[in-house]
Structures are given as C-alpha cells and as structure tokens.
PDB file of N, CA and C in Angstrom:
ATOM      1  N   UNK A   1     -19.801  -3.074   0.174  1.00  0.00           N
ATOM      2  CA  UNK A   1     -18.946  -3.715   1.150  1.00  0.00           C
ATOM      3  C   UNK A   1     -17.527  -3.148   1.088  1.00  0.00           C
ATOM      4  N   UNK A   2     -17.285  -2.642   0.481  1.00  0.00           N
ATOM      5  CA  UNK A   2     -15.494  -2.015  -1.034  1.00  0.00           C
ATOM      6  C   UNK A   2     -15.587  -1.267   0.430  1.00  0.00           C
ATOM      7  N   UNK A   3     -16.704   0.133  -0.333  1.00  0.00           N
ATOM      8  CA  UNK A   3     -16.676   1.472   0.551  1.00  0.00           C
ATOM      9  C   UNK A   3     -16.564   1.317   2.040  1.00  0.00           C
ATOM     10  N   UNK A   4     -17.007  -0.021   2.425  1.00  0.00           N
ATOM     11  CA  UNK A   4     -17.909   0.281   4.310  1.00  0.00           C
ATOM     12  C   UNK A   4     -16.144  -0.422   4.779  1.00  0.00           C
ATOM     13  N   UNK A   5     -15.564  -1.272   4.430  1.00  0.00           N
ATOM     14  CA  UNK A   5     -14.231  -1.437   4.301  1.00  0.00           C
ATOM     15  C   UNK A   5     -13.055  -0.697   4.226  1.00  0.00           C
ATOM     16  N   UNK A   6     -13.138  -0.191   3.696  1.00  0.00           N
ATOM     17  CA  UNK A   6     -12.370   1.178   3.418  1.00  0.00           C
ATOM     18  C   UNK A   6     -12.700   2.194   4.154  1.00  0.00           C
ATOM     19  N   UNK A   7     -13.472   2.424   4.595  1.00  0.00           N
ATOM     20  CA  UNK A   7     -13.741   3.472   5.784  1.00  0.00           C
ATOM     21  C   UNK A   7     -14.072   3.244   6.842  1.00  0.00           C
ATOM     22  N   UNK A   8     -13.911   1.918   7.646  1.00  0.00           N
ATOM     23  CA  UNK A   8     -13.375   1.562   8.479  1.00  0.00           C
ATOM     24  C   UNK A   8     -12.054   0.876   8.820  1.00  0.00           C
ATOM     25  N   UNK A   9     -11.293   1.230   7.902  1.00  0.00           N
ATOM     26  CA  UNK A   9     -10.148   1.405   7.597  1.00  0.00           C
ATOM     27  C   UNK A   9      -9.075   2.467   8.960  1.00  0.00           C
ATOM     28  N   UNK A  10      -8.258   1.726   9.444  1.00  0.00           N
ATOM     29  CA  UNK A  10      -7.124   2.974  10.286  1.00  0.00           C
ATOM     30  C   UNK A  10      -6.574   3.577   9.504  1.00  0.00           C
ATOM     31  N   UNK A  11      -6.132   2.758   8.288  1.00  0.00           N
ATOM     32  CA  UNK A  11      -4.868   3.658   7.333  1.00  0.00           C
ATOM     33  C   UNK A  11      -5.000   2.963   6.066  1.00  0.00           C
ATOM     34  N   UNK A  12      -5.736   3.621   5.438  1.00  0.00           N
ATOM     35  CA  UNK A  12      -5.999   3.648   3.347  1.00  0.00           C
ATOM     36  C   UNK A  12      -4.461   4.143   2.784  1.00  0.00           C
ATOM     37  N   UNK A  13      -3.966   3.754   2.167  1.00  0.00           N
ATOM     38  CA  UNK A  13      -2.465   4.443   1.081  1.00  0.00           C
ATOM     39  C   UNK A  13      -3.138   3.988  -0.258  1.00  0.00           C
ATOM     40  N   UNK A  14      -2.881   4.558  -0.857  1.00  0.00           N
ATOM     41  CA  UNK A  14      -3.211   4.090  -2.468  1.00  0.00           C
ATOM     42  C   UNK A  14      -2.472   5.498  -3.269  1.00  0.00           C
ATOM     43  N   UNK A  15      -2.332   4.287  -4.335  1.00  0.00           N
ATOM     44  CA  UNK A  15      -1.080   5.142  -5.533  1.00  0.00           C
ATOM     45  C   UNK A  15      -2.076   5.371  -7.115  1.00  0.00           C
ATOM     46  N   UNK A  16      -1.987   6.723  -6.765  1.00  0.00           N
ATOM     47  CA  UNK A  16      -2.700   6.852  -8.606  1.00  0.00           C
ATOM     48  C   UNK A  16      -2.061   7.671  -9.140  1.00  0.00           C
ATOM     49  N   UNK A  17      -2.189   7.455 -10.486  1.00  0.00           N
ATOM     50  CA  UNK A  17      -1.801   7.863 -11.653  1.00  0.00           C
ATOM     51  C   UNK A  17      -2.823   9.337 -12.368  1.00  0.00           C
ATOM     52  N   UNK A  18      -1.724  10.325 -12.115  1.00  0.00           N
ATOM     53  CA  UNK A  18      -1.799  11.821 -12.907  1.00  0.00           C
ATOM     54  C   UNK A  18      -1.858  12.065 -14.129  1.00  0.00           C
ATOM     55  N   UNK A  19      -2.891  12.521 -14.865  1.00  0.00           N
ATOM     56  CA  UNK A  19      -2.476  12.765 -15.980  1.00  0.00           C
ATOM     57  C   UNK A  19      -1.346  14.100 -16.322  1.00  0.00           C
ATOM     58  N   UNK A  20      -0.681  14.155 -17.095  1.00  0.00           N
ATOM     59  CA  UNK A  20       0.465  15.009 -17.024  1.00  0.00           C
ATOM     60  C   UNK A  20      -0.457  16.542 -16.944  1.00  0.00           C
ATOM     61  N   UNK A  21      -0.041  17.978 -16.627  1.00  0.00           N
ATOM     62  CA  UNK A  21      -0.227  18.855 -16.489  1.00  0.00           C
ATOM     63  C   UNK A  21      -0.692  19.021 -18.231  1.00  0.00           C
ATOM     64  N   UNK A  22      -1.760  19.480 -18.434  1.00  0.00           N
ATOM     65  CA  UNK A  22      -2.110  19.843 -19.571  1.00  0.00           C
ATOM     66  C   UNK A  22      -2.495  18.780 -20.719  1.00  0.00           C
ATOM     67  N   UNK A  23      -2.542  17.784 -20.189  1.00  0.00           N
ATOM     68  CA  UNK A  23      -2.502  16.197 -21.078  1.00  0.00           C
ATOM     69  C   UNK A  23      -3.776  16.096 -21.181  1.00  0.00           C
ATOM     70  N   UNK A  24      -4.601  16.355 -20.512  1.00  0.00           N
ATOM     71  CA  UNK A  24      -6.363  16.202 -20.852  1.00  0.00           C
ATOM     72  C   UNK A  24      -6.639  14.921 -20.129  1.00  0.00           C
ATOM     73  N   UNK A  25      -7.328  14.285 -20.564  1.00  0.00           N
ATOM     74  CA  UNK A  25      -7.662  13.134 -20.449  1.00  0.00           C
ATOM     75  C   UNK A  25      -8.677  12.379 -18.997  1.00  0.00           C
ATOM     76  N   UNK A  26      -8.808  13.458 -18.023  1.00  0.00           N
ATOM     77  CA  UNK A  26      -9.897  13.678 -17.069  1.00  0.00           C
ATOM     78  C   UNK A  26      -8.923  13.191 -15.977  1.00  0.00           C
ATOM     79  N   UNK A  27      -9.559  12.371 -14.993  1.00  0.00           N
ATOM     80  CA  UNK A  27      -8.893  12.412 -13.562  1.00  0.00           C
ATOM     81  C   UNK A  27      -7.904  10.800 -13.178  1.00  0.00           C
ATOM     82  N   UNK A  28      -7.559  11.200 -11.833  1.00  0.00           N
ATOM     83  CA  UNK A  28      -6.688   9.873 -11.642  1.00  0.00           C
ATOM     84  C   UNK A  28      -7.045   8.304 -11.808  1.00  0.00           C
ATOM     85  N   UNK A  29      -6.277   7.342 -12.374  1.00  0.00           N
ATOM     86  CA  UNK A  29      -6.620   6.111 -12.296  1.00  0.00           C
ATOM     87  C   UNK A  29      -5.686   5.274 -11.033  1.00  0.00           C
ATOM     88  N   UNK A  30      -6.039   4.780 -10.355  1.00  0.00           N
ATOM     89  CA  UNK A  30      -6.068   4.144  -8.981  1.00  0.00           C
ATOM     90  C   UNK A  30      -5.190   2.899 -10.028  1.00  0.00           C
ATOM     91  N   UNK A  31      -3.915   2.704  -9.445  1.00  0.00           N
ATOM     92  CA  UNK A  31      -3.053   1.610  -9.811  1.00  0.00           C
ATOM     93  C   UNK A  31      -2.708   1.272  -8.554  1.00  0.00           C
ATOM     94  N   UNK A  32      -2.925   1.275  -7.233  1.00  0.00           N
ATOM     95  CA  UNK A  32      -2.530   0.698  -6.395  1.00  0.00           C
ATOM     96  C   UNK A  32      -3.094   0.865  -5.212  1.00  0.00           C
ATOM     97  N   UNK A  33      -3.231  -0.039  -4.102  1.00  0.00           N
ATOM     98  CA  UNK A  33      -4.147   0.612  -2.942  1.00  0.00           C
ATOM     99  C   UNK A  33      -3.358  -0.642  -1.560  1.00  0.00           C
ATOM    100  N   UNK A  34      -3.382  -0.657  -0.170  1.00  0.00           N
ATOM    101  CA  UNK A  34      -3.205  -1.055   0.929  1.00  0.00           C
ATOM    102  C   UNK A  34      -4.074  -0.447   1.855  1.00  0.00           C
ATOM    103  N   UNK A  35      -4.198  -1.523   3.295  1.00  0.00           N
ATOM    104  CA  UNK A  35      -5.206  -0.487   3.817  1.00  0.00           C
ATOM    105  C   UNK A  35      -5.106  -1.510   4.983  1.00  0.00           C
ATOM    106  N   UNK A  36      -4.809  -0.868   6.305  1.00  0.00           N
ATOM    107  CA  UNK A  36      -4.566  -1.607   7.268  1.00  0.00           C
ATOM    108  C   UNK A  36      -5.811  -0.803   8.547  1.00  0.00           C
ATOM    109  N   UNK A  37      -6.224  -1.883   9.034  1.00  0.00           N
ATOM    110  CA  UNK A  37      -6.838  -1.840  10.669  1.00  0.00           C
ATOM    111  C   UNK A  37      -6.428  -1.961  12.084  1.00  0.00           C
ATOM    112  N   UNK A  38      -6.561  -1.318  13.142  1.00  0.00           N
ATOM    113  CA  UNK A  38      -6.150  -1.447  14.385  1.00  0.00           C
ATOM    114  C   UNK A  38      -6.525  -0.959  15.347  1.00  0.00           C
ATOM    115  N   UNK A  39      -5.840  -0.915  16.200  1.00  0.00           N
ATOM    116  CA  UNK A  39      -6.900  -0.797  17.811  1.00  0.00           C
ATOM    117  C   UNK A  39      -6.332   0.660  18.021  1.00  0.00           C
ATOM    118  N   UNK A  40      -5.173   1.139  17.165  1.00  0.00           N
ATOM    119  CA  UNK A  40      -4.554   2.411  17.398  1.00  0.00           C
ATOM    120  C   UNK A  40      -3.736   2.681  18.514  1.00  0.00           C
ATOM    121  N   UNK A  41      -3.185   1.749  19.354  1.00  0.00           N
ATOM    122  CA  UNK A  41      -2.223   1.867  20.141  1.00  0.00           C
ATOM    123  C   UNK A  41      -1.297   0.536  20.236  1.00  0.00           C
ATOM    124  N   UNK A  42      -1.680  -0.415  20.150  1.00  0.00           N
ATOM    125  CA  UNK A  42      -0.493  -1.975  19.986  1.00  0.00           C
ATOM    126  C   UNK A  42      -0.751  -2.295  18.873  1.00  0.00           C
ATOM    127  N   UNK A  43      -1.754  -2.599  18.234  1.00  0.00           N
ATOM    128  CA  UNK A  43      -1.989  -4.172  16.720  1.00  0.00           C
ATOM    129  C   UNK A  43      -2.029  -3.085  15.616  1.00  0.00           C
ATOM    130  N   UNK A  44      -2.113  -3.765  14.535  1.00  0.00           N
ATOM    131  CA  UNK A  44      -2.482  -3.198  13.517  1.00  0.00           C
ATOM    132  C   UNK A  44      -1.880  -4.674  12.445  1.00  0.00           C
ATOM    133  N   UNK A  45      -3.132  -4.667  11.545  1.00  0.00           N
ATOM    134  CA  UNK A  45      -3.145  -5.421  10.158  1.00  0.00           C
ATOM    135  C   UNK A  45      -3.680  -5.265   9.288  1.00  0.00           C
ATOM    136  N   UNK A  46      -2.339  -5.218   8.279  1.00  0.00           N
ATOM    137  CA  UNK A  46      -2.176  -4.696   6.922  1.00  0.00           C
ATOM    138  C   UNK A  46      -3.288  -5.661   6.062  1.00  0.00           C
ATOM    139  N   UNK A  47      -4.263  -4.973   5.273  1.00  0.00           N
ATOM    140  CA  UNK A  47      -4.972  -6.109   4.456  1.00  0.00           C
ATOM    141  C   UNK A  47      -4.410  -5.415   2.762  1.00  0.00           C
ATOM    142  N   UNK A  48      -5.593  -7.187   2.161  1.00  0.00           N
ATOM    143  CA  UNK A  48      -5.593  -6.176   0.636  1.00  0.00           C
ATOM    144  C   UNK A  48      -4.533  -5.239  -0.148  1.00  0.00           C
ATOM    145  N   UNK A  49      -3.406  -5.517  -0.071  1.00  0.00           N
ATOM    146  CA  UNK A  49      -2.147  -4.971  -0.857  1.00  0.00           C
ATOM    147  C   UNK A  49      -2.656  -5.409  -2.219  1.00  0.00           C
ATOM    148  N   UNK A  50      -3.080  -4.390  -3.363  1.00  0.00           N
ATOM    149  CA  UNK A  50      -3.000  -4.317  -4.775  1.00  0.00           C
ATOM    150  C   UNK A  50      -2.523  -3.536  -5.251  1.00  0.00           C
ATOM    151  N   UNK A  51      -1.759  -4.237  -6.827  1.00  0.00           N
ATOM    152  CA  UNK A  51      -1.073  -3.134  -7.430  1.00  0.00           C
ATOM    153  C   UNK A  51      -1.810  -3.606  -8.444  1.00  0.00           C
ATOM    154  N   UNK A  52      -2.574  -2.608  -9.869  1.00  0.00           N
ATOM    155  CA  UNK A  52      -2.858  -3.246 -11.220  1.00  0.00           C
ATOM    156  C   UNK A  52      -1.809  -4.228 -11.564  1.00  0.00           C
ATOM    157  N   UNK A  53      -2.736  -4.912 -12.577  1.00  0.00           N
ATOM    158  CA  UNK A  53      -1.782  -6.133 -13.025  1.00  0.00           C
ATOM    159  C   UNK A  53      -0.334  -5.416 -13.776  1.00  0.00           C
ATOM    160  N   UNK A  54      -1.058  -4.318 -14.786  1.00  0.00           N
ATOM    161  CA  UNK A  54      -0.792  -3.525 -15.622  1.00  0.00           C
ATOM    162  C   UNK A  54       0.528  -2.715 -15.119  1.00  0.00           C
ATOM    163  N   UNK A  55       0.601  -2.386 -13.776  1.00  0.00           N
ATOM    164  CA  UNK A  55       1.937  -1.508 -12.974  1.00  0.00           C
ATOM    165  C   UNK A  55       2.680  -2.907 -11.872  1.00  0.00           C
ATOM    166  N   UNK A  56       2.427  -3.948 -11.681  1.00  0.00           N
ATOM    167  CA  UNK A  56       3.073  -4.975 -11.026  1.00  0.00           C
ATOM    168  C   UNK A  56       4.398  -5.034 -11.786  1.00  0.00           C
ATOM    169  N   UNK A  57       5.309  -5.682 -10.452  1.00  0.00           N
ATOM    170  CA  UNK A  57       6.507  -5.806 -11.402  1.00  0.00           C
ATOM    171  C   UNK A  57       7.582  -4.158 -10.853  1.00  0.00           C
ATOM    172  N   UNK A  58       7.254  -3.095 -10.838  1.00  0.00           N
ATOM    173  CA  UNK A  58       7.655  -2.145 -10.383  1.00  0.00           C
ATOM    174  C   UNK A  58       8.052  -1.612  -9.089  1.00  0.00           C
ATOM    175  N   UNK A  59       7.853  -2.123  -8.190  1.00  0.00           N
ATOM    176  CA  UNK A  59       8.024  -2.019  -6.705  1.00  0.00           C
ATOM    177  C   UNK A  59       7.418  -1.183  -5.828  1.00  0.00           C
ATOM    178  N   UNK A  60       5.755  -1.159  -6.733  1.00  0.00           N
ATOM    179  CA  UNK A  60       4.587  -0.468  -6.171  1.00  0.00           C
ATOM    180  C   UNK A  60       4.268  -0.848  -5.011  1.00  0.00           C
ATOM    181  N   UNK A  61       3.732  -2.390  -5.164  1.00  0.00           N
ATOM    182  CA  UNK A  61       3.673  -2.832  -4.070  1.00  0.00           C
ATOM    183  C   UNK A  61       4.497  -2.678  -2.811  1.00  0.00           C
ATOM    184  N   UNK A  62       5.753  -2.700  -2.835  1.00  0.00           N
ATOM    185  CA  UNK A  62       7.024  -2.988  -1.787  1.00  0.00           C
ATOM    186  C   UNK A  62       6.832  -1.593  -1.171  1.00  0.00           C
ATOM    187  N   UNK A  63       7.057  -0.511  -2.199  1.00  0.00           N
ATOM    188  CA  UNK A  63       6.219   0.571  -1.689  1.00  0.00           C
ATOM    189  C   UNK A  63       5.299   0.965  -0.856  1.00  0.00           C
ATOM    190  N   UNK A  64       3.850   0.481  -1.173  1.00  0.00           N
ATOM    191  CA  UNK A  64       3.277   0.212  -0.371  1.00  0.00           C
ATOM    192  C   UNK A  64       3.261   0.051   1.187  1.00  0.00           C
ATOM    193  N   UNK A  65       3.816  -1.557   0.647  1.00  0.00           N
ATOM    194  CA  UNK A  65       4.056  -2.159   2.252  1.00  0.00           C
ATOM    195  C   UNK A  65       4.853  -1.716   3.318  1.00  0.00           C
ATOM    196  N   UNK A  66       5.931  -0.673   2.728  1.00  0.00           N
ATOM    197  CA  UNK A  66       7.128  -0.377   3.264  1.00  0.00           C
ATOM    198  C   UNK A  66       6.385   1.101   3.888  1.00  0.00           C
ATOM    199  N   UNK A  67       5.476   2.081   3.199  1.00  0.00           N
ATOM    200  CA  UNK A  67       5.331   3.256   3.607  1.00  0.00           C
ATOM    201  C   UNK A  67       3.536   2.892   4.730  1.00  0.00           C
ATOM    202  N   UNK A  68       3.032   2.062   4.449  1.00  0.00           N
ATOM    203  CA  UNK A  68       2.118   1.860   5.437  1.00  0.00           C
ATOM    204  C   UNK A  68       2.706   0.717   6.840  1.00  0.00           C
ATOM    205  N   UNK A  69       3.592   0.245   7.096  1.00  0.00           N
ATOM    206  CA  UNK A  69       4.332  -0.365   8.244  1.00  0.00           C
ATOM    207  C   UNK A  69       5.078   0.576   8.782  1.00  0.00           C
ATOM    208  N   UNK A  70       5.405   1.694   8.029  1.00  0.00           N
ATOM    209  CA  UNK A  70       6.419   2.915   8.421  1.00  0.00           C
ATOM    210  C   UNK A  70       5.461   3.876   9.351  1.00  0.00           C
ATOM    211  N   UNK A  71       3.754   4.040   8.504  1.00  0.00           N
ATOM    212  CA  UNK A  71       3.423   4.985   8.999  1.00  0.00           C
ATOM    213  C   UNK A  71       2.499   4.470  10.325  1.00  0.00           C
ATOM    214  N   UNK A  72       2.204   3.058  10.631  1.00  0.00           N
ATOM    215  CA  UNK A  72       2.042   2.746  11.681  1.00  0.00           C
ATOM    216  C   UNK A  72       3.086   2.491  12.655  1.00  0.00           C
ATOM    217  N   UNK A  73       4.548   1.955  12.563  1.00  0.00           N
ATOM    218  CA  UNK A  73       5.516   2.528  13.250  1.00  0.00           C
ATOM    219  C   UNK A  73       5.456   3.276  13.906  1.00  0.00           C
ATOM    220  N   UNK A  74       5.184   5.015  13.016  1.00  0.00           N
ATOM    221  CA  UNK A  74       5.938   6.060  13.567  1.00  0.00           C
ATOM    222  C   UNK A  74       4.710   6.196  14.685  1.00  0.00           C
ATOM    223  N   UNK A  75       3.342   6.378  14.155  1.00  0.00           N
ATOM    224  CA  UNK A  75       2.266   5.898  15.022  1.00  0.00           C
ATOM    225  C   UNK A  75       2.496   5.462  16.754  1.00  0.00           C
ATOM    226  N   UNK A  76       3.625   4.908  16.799  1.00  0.00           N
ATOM    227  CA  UNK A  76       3.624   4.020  17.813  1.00  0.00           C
ATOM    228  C   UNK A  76       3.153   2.762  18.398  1.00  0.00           C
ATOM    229  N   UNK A  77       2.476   2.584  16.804  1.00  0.00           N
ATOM    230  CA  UNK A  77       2.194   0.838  16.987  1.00  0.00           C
ATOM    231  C   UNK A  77       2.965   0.001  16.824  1.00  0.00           C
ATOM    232  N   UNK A  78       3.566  -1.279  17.844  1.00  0.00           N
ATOM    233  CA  UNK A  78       4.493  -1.967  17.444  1.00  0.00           C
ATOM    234  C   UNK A  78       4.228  -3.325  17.149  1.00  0.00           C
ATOM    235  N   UNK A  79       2.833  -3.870  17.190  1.00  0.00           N
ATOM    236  CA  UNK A  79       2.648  -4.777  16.678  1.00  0.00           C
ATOM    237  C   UNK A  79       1.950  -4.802  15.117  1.00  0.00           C
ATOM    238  N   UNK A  80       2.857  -5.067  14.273  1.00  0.00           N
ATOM    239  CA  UNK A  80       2.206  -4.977  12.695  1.00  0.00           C
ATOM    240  C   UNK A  80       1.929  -6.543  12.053  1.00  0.00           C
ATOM    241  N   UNK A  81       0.911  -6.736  12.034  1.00  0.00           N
ATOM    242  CA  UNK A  81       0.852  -8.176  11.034  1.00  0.00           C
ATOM    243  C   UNK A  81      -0.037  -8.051  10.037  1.00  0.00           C
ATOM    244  N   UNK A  82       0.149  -8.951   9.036  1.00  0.00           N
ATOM    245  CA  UNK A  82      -0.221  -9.071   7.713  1.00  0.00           C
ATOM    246  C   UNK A  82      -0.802 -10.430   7.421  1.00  0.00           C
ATOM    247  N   UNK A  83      -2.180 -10.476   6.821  1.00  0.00           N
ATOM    248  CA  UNK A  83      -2.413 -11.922   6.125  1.00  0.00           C
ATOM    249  C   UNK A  83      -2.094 -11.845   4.516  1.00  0.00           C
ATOM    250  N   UNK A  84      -1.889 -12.953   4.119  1.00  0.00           N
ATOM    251  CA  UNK A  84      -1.317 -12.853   2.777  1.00  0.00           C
ATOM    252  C   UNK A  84      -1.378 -14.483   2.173  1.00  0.00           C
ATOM    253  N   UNK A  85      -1.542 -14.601   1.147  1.00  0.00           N
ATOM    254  CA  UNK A  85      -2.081 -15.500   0.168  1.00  0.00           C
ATOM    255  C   UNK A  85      -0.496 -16.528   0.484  1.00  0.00           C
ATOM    256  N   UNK A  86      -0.713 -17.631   0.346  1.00  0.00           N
ATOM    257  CA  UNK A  86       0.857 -18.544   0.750  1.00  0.00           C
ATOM    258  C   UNK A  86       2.052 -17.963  -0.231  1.00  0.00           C
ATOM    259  N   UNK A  87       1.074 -18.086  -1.594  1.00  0.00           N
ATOM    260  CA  UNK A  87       2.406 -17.965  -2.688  1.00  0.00           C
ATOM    261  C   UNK A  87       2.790 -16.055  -2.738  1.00  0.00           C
ATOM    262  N   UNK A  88       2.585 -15.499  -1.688  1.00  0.00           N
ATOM    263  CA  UNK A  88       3.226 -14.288  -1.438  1.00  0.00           C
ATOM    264  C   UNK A  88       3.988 -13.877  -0.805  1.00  0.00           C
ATOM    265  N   UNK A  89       4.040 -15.028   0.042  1.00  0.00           N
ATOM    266  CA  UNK A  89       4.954 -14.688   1.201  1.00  0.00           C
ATOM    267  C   UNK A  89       6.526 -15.017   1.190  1.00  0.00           C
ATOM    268  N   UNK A  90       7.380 -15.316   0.291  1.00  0.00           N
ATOM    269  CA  UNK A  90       8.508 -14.580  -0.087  1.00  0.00           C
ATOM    270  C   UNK A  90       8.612 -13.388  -0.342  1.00  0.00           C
ATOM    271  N   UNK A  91       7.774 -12.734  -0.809  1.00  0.00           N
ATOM    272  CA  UNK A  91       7.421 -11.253  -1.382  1.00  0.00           C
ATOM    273  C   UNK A  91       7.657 -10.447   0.187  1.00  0.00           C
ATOM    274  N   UNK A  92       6.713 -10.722   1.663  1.00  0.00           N
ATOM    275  CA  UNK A  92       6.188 -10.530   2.495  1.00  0.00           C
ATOM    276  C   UNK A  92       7.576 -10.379   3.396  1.00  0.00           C
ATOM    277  N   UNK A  93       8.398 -11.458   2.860  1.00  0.00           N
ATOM    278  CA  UNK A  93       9.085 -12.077   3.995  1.00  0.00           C
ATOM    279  C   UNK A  93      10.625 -11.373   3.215  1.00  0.00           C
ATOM    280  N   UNK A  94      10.692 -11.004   2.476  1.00  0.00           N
ATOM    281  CA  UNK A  94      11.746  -9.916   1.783  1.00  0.00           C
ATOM    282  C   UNK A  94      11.447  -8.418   2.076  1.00  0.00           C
ATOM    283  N   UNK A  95      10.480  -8.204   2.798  1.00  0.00           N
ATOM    284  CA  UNK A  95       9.953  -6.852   3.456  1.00  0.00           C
ATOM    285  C   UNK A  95      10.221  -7.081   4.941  1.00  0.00           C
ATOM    286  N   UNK A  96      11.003  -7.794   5.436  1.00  0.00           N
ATOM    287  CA  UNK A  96      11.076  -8.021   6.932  1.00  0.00           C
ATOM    288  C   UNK A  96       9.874  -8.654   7.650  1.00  0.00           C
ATOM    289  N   UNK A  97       8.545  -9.537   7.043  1.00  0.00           N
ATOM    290  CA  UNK A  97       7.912 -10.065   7.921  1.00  0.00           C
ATOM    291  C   UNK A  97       8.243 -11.283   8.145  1.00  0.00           C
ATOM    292  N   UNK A  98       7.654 -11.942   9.349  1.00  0.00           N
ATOM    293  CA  UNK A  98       8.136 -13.571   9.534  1.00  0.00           C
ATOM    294  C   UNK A  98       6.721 -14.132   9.712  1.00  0.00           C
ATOM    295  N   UNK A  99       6.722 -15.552   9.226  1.00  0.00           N
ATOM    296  CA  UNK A  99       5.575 -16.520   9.487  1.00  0.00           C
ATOM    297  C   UNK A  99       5.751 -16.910  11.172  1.00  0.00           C
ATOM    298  N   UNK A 100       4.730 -16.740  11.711  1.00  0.00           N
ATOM    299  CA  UNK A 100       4.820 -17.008  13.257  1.00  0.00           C
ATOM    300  C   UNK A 100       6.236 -17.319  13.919  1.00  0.00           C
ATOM    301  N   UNK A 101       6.898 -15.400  13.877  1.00  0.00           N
ATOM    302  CA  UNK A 101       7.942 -15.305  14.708  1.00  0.00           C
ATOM    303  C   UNK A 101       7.801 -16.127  15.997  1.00  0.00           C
ATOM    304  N   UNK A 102       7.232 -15.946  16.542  1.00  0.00           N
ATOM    305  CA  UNK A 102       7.295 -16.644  18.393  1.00  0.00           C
ATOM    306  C   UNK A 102       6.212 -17.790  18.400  1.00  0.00           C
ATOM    307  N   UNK A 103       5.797 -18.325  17.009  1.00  0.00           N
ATOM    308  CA  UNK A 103       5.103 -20.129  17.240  1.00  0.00           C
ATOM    309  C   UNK A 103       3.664 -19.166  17.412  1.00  0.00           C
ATOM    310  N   UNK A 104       3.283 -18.234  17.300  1.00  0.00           N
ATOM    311  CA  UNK A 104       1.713 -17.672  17.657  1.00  0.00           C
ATOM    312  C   UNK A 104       1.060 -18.458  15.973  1.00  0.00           C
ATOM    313  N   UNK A 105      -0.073 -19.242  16.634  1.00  0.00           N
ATOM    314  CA  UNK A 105      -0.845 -19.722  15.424  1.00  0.00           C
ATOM    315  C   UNK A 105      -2.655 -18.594  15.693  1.00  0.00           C
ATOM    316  N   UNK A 106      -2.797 -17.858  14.247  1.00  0.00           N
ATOM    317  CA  UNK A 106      -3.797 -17.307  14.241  1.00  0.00           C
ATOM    318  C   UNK A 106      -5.247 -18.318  14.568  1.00  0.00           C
ATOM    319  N   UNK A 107      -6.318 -18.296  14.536  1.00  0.00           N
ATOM    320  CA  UNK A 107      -7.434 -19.043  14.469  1.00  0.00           C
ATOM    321  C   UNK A 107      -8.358 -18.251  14.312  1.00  0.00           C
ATOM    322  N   UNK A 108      -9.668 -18.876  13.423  1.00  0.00           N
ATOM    323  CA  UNK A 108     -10.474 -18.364  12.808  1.00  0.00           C
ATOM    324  C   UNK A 108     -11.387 -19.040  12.785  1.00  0.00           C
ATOM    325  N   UNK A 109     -12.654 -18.229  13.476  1.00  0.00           N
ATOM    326  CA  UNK A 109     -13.825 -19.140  13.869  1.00  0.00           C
ATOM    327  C   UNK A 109     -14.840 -19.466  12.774  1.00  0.00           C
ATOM    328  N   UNK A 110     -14.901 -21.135  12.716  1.00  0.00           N
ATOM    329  CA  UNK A 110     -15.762 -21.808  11.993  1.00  0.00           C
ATOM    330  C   UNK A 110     -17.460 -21.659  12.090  1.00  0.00           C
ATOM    331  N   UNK A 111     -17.617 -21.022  13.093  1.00  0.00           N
ATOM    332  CA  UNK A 111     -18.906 -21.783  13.837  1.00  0.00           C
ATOM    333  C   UNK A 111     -18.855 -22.979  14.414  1.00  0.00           C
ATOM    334  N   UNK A 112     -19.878 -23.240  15.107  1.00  0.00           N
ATOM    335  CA  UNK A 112     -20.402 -24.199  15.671  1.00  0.00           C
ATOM    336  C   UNK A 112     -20.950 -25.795  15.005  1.00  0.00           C
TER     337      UNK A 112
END
C-alpha cells in the first residue's frame, strides 16, 4: 500500500542520509520523506510529512514543507492544502498555513 502510494504520488521529496565518501558502511538511510497529490493544474495536498524520530527537532521537517509548497508553487499550482494531526498545527501554521482561511469545512464520506 507504502509503494502503490508513493507512486501515485505528484511530488515524493525525501531527505537521506550519505555515508561520508569513503566511510563504508553501504547505502542511504531515509530520515525524512513528504509527498503531495494533485490534479496538476489548481489543488494539490501535501500528505505524510516524516522526519525520524532520531533527526526531529532540526528543521527537517520545515524543510520539507517549505521546499515541496515551493515546488508546487513554482508548478503553477495555487491551491496547496495540507491535512495534519491537531497537535501539529502550530508547526503547520508557523509555515504560513491557515485552518479554513475562507470558513471552507472539508468532509469525508462515512458511508451510508
């Protein structure tokens, strides 16, 4: 479900970790990942922002958020939204997003 997610994905960013030139130790470890969907000309939403627990704290994340809203920007998408866990959204909202700028309430179908 990871993979079929991710590659239907508009825009994957993820941050890994190099081992130094000559350091050994085999290939990159994935400390961070974002990954947003869209229609490719108006919407687009950012999902799934992780940073390891282990690199949090560093401004991986902010990173993140800041270079995948940039690169749908330049894109020419101008509608960017984000879902995000409640207790994140100071985090969210110190990156320039707002909780229902213009009163728009999302909805999400229950079934029947």
């Amino acid at each position: 479900a990871v993979a079929a997610a991710l590659a239907g994905s508009y825009l994957v960013a993820s941050l890994l970790l190099r081992p130094a030139a000559g350091a050994g130790g085999g290939g990159a470890t994935l400390v961070g990942l974002a990954r947003a969907t869209s229609d490719g000309a108006f919407n687009a939403t950012i999902w799934d922002v992780l940073v390891h627990p282990a690199w949090q704290g560093r401004g991986l994340g902010k990173d993140l958020v800041e270079r995948v809203a940039a690169t749908l920007l330049d894109a020419g998408i101008s509608n960017v939204t984000l879902f995000a866990d409640a207790a994140a959204l100071p985090f969210y909202e110190g990156l320039g997003f707002e909780a229902d700028p213009e009163g728009i309430r999302g909805m999400f179908y229950a079934g029947k």
